[in-house]
PDB file of N, CA and C in Angstrom:
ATOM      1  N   UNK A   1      87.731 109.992 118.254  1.00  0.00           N
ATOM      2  CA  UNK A   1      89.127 109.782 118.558  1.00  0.00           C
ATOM      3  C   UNK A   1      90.003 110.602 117.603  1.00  0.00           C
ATOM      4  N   UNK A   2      89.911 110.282 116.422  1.00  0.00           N
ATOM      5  CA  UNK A   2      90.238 111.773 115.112  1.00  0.00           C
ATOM      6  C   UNK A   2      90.603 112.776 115.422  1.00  0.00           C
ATOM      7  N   UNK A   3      89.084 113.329 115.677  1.00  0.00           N
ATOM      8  CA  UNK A   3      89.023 114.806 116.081  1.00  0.00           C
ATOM      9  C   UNK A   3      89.993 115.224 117.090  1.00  0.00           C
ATOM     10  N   UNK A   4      90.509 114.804 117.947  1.00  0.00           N
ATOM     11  CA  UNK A   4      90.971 114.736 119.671  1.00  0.00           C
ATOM     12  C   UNK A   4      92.587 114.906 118.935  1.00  0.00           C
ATOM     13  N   UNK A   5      92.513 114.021 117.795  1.00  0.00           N
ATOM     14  CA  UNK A   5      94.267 113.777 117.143  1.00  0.00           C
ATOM     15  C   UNK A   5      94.587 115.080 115.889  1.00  0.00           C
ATOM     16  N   UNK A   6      93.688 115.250 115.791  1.00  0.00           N
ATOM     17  CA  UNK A   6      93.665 116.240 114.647  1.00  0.00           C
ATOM     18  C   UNK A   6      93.963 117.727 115.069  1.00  0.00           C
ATOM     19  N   UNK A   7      92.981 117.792 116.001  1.00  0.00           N
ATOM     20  CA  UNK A   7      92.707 119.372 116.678  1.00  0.00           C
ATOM     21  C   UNK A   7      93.821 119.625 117.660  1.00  0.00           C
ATOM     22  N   UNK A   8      94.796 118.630 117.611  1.00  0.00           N
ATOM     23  CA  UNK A   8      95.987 118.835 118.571  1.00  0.00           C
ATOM     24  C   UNK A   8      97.250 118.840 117.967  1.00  0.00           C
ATOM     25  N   UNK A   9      96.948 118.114 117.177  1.00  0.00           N
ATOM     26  CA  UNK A   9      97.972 118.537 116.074  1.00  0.00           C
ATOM     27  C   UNK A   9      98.010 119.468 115.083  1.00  0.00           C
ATOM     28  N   UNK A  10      97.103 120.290 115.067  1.00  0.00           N
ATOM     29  CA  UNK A  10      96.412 121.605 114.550  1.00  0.00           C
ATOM     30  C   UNK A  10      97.005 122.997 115.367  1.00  0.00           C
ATOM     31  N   UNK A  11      97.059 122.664 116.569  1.00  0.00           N
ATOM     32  CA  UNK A  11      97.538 123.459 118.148  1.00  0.00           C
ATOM     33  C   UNK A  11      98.906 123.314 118.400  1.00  0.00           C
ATOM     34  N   UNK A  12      99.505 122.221 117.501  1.00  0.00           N
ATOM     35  CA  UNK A  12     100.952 122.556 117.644  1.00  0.00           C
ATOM     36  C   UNK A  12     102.038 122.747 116.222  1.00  0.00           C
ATOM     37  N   UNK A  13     100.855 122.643 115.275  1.00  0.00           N
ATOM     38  CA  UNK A  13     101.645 123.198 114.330  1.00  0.00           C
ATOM     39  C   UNK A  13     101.725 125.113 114.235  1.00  0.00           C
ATOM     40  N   UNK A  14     100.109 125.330 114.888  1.00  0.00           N
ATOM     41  CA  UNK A  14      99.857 126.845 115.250  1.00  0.00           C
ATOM     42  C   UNK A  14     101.134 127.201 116.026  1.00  0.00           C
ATOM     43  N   UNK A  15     101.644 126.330 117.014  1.00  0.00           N
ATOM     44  CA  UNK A  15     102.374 127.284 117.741  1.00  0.00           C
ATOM     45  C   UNK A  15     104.284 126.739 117.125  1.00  0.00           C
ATOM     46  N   UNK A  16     104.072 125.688 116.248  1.00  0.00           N
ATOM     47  CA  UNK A  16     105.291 126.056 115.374  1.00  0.00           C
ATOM     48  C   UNK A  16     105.318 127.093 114.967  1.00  0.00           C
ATOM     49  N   UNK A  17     104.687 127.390 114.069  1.00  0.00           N
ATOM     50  CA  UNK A  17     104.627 128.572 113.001  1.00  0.00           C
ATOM     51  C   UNK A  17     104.615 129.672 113.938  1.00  0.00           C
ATOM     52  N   UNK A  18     104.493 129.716 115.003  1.00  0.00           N
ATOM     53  CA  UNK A  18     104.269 131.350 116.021  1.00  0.00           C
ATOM     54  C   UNK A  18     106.219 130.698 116.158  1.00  0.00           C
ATOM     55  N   UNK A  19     106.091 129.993 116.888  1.00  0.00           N
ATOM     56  CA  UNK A  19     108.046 129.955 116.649  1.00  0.00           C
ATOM     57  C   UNK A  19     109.082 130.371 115.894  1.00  0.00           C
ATOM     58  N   UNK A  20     108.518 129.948 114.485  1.00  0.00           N
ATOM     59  CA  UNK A  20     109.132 130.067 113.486  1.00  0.00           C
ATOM     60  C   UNK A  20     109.110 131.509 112.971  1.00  0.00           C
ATOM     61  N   UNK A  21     108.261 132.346 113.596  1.00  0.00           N
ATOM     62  CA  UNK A  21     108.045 133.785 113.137  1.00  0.00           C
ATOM     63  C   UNK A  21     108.612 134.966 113.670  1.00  0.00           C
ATOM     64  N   UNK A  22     108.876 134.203 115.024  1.00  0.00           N
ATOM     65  CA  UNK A  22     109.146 134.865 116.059  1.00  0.00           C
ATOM     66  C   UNK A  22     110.062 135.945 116.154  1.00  0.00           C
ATOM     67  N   UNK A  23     110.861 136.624 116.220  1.00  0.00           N
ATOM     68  CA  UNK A  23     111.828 137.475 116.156  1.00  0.00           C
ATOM     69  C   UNK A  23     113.141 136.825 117.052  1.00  0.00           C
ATOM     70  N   UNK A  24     112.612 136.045 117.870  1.00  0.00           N
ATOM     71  CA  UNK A  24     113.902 135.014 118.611  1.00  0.00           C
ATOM     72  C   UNK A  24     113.522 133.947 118.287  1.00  0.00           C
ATOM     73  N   UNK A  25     112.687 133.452 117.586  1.00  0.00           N
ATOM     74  CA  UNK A  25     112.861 132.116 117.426  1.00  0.00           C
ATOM     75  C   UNK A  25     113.413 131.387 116.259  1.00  0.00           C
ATOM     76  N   UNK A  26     113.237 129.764 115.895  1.00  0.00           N
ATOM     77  CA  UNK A  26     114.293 129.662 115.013  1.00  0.00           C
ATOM     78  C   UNK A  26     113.085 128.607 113.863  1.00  0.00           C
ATOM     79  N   UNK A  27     113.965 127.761 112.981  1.00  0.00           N
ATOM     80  CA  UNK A  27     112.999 127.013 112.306  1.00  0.00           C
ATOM     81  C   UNK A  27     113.323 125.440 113.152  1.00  0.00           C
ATOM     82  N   UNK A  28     114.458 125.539 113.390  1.00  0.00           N
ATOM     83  CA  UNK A  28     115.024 124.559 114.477  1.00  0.00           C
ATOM     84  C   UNK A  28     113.874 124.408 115.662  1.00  0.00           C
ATOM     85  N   UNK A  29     113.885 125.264 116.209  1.00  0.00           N
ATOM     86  CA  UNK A  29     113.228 125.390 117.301  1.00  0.00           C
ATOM     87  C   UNK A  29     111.339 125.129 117.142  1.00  0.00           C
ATOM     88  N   UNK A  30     111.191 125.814 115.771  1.00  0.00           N
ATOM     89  CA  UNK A  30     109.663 125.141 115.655  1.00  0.00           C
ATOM     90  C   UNK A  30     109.439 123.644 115.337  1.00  0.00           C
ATOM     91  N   UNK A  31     110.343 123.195 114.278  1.00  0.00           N
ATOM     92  CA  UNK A  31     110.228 121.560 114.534  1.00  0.00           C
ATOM     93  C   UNK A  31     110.292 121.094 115.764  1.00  0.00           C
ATOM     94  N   UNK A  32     111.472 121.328 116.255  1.00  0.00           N
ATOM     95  CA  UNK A  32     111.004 120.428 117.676  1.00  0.00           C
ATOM     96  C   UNK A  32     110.190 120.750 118.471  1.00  0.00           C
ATOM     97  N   UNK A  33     109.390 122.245 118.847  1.00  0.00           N
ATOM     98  CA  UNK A  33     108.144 122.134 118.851  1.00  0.00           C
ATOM     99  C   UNK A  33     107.113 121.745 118.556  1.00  0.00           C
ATOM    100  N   UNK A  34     107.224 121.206 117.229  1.00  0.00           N
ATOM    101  CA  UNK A  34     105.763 120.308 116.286  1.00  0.00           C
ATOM    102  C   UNK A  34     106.496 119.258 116.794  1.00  0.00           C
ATOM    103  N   UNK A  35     107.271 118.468 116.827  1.00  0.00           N
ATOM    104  CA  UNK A  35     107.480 117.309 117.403  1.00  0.00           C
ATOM    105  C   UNK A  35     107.016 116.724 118.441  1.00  0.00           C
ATOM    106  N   UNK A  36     108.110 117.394 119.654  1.00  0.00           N
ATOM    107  CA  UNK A  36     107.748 116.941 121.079  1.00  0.00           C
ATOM    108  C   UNK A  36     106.622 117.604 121.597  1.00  0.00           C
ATOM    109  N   UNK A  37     106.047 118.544 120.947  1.00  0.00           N
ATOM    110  CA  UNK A  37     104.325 118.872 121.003  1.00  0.00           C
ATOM    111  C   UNK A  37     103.105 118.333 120.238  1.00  0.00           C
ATOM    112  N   UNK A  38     103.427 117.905 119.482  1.00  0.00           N
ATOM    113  CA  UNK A  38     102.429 117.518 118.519  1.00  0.00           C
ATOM    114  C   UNK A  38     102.379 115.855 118.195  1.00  0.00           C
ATOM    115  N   UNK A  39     103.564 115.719 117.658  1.00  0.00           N
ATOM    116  CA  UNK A  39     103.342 114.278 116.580  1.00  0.00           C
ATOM    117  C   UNK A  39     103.598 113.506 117.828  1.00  0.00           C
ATOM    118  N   UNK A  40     105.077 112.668 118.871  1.00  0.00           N
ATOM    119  CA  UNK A  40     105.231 112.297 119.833  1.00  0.00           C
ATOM    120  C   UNK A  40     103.996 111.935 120.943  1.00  0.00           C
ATOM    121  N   UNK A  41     103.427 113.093 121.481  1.00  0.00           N
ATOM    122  CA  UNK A  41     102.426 112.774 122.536  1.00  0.00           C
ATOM    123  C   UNK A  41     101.016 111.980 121.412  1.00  0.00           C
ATOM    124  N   UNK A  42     100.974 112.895 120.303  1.00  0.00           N
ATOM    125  CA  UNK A  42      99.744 112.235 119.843  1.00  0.00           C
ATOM    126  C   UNK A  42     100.001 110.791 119.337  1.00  0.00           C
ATOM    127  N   UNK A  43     101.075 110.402 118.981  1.00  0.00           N
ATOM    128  CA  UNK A  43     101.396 108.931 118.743  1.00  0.00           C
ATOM    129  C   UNK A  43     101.004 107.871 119.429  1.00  0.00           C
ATOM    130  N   UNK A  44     101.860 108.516 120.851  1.00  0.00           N
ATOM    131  CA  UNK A  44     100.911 107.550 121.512  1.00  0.00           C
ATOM    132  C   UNK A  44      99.706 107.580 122.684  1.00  0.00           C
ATOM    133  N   UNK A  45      98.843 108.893 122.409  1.00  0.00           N
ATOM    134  CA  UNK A  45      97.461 108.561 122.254  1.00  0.00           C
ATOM    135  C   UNK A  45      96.788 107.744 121.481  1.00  0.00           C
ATOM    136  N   UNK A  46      97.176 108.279 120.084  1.00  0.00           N
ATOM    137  CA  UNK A  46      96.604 107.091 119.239  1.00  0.00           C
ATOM    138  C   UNK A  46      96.830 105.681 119.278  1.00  0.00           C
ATOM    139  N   UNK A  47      98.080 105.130 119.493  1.00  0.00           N
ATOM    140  CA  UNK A  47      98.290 103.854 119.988  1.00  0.00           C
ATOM    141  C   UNK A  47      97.438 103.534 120.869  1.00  0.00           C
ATOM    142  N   UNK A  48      97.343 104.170 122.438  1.00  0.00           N
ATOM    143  CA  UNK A  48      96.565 103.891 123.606  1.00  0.00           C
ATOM    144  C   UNK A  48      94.866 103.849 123.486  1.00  0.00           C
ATOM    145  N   UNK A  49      95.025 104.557 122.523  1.00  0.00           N
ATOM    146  CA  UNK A  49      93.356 104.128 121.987  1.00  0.00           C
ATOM    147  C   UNK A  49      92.528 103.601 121.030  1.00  0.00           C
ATOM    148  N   UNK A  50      93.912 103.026 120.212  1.00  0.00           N
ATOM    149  CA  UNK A  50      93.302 102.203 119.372  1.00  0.00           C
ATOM    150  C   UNK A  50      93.714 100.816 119.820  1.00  0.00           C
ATOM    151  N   UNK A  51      93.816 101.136 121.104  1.00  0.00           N
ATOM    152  CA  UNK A  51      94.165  99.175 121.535  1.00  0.00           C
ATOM    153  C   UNK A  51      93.333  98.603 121.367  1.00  0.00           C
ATOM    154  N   UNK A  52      91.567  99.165 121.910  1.00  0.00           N
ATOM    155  CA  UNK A  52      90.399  98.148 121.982  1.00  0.00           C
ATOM    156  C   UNK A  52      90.311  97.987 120.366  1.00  0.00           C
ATOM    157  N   UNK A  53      90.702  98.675 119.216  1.00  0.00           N
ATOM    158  CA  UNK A  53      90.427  97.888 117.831  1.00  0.00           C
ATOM    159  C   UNK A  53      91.254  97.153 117.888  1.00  0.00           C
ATOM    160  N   UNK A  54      92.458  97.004 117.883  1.00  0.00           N
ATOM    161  CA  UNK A  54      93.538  96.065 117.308  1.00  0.00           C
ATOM    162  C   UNK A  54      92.974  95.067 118.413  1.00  0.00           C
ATOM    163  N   UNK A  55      92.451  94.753 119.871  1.00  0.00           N
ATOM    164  CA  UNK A  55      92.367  93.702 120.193  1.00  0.00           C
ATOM    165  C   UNK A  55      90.876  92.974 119.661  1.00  0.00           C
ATOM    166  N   UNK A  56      89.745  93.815 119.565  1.00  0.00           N
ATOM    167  CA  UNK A  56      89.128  92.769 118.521  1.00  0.00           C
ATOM    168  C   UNK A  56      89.252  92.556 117.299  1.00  0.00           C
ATOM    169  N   UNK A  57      90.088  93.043 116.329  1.00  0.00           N
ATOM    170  CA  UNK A  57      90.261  92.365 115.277  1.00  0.00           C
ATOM    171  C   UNK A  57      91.200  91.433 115.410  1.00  0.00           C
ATOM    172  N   UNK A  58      92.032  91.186 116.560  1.00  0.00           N
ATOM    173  CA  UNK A  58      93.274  90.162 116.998  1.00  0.00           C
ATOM    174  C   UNK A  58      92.188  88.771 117.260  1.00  0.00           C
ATOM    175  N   UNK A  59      90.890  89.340 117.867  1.00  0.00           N
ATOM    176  CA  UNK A  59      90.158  88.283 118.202  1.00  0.00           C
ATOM    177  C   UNK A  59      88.997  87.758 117.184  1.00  0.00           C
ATOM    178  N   UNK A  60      88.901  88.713 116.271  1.00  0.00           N
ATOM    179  CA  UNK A  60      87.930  88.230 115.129  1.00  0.00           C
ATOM    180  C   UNK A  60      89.071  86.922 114.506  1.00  0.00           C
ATOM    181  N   UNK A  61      90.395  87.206 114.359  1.00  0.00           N
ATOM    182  CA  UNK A  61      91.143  86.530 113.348  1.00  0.00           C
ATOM    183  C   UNK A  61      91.463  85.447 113.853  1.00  0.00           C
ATOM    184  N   UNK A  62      91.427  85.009 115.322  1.00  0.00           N
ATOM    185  CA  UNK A  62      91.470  84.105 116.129  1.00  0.00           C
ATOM    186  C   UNK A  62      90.515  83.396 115.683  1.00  0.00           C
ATOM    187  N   UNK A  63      89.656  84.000 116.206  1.00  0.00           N
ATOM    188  CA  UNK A  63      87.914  83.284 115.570  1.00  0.00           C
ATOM    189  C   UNK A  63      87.751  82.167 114.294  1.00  0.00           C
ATOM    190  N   UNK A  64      88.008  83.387 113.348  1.00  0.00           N
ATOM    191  CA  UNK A  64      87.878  82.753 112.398  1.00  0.00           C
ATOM    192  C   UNK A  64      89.188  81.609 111.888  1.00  0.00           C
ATOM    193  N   UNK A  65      90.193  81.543 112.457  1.00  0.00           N
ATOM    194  CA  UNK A  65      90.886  80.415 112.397  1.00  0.00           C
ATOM    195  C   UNK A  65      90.598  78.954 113.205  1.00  0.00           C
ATOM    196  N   UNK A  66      90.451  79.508 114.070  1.00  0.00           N
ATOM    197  CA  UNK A  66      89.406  78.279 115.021  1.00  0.00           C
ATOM    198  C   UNK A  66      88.078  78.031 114.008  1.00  0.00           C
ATOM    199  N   UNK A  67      87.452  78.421 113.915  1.00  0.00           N
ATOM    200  CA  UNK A  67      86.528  77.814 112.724  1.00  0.00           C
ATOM    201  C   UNK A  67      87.033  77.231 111.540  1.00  0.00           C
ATOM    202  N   UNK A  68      88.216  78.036 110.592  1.00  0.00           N
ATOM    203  CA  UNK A  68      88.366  77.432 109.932  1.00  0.00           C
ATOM    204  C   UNK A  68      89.003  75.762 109.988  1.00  0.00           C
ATOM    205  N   UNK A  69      89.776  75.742 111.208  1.00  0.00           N
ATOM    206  CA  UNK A  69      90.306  74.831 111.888  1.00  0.00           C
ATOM    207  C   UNK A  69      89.735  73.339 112.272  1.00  0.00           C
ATOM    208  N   UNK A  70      88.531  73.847 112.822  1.00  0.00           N
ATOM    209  CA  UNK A  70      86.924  72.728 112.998  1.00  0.00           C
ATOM    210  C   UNK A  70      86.202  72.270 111.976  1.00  0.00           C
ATOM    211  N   UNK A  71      86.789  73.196 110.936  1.00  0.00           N
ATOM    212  CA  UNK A  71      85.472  72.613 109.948  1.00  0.00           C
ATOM    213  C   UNK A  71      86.741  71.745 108.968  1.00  0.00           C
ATOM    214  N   UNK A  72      87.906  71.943 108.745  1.00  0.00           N
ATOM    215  CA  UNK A  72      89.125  71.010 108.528  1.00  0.00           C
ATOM    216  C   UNK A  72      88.983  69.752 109.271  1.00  0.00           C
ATOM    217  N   UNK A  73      89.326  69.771 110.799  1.00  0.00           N
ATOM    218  CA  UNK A  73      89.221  68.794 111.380  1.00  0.00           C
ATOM    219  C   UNK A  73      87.580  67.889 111.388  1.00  0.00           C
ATOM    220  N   UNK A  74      87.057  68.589 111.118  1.00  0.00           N
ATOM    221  CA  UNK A  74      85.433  67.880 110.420  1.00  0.00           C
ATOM    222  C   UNK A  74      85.623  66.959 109.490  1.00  0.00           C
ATOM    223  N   UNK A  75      85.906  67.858 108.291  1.00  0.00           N
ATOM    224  CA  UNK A  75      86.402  67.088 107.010  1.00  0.00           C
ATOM    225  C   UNK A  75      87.260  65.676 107.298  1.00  0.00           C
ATOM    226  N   UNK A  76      88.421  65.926 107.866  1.00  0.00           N
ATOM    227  CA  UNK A  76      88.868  64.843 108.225  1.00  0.00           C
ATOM    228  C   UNK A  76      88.768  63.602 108.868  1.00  0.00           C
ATOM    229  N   UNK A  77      88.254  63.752 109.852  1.00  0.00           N
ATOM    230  CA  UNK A  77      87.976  62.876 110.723  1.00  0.00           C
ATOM    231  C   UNK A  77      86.382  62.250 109.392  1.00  0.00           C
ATOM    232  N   UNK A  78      85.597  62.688 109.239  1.00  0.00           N
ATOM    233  CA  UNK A  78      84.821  61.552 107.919  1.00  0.00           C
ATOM    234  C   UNK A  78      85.981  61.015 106.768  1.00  0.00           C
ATOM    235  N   UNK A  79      87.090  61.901 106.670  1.00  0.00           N
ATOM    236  CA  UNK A  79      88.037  60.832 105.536  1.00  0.00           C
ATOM    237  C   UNK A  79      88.378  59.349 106.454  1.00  0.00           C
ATOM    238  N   UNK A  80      88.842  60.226 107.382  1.00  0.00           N
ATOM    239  CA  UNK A  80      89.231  58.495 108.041  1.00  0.00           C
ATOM    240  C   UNK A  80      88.015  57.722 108.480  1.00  0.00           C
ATOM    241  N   UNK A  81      86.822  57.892 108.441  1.00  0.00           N
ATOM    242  CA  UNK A  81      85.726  56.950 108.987  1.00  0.00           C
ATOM    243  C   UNK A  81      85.858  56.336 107.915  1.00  0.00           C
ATOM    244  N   UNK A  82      85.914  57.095 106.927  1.00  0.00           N
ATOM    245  CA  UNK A  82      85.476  56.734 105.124  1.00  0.00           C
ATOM    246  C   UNK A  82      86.437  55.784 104.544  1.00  0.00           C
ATOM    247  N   UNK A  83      88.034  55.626 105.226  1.00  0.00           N
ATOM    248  CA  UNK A  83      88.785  54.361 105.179  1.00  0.00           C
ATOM    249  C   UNK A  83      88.851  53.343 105.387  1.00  0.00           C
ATOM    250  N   UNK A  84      89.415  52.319 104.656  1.00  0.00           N
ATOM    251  CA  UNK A  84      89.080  50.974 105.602  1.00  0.00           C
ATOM    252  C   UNK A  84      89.920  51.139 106.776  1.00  0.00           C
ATOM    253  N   UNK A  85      89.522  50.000 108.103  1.00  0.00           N
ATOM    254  CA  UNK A  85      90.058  49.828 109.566  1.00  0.00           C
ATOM    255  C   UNK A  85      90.827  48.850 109.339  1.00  0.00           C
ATOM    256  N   UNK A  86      91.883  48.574 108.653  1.00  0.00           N
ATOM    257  CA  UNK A  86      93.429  47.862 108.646  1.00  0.00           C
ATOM    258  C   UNK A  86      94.198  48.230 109.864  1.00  0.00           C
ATOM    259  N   UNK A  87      94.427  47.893 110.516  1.00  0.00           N
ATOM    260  CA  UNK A  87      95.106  48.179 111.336  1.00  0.00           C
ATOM    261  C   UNK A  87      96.703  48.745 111.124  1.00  0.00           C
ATOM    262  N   UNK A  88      97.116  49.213 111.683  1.00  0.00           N
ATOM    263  CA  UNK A  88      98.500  50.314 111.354  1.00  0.00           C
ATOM    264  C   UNK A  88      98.879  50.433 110.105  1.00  0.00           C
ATOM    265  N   UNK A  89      98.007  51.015 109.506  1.00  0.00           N
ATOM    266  CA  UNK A  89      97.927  51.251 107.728  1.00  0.00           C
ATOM    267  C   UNK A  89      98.917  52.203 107.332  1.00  0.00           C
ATOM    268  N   UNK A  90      98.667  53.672 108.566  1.00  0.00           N
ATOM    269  CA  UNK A  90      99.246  54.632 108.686  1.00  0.00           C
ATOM    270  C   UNK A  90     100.699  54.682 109.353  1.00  0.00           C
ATOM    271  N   UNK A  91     101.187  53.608 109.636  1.00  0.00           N
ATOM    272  CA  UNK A  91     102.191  53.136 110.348  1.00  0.00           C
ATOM    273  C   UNK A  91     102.837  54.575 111.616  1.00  0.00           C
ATOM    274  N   UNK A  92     101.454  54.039 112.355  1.00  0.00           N
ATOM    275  CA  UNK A  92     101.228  55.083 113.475  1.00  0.00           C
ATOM    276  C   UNK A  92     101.700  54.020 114.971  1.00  0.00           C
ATOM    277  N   UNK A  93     101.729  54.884 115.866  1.00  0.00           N
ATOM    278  CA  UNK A  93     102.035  53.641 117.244  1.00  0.00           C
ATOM    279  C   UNK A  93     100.538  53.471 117.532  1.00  0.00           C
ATOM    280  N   UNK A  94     100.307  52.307 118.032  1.00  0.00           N
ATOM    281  CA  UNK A  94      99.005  51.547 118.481  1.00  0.00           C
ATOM    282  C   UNK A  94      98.227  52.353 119.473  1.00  0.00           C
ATOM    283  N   UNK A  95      98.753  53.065 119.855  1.00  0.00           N
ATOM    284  CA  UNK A  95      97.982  53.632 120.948  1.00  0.00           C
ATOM    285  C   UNK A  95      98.094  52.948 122.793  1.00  0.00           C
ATOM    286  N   UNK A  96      98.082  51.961 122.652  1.00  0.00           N
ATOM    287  CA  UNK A  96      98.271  51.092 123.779  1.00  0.00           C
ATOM    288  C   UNK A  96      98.863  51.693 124.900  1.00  0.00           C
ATOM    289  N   UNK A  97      99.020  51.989 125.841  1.00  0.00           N
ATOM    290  CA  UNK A  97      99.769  52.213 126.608  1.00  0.00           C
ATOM    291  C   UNK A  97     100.949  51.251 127.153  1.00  0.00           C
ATOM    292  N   UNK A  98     100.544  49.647 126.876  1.00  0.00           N
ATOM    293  CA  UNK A  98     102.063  48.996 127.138  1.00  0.00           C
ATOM    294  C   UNK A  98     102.119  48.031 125.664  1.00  0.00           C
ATOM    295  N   UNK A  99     103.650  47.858 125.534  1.00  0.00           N
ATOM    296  CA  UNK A  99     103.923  47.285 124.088  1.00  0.00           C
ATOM    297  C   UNK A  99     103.880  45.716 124.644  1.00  0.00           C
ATOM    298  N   UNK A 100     103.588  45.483 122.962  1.00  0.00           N
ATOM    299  CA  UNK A 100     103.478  44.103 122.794  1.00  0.00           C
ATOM    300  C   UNK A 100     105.195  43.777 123.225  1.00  0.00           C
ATOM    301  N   UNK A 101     104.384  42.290 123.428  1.00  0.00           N
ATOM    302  CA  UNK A 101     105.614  41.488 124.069  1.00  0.00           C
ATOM    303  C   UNK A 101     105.793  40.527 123.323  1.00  0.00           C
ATOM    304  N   UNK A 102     107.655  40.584 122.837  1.00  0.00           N
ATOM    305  CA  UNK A 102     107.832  39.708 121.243  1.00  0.00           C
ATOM    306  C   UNK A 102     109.048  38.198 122.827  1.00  0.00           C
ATOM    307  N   UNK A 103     108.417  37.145 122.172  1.00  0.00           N
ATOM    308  CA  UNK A 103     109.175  36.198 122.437  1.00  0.00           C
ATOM    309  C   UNK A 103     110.649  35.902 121.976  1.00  0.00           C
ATOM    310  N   UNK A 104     111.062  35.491 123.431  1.00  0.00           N
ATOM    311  CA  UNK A 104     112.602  35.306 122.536  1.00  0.00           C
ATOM    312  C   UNK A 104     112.725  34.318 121.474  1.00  0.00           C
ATOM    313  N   UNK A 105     113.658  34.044 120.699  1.00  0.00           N
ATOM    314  CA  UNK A 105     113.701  32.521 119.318  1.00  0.00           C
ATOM    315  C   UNK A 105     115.095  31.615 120.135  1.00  0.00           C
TER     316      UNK A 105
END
């Protein structure tokens, strides 16, 4: 992939410098030749082909957060086995799906 970015940007600095030498040409005119010939198109080649890296390292880092994630939620879930079962200790809602029913006084 390098080589492909290199050797083309090699081919348009060559034909800056033939610009820049030129007897009509200018130094103006060779930059934006190395530009919109060279750096521009190869930009985004290189972008377009380094998608398949950036998407597995997007997915290694996924990975490894999901693991790190499981082996947290591991840990945890034995802290709370490892607690006593008091009931709403954590002053959490019961879970229940319908609430207790308080009598009128």
């Amino acid at each position: 992939m390098y080589l492909v970015l290199i050797a083309w940007i090699y081919v348009a600095f060559m034909m800056a410098i033939a610009e820049a030498t030129s007897p009509v040409g200018s130094l103006l005119g060779a930059a934006i030749t190395f530009l919109l010939y060279g750096v521009l198109p190869m930009s985004v080649v290189g972008y377009i082909m380094g998608s398949p890296a950036r998407r597995r390292a997007l997915k290694a880092k996924e990975a490894e957060e999901r693991e790190a994630n499981s082996t947290a939620n591991d840990r945890q879930d034995a802290d709370e086995k490892a607690q006593s079962v008091a009931p709403n200790t954590h002053r959490e809602a019961s879970g229940h799906p319908i609430a207790s029913v308080r009598k009128e006084p």
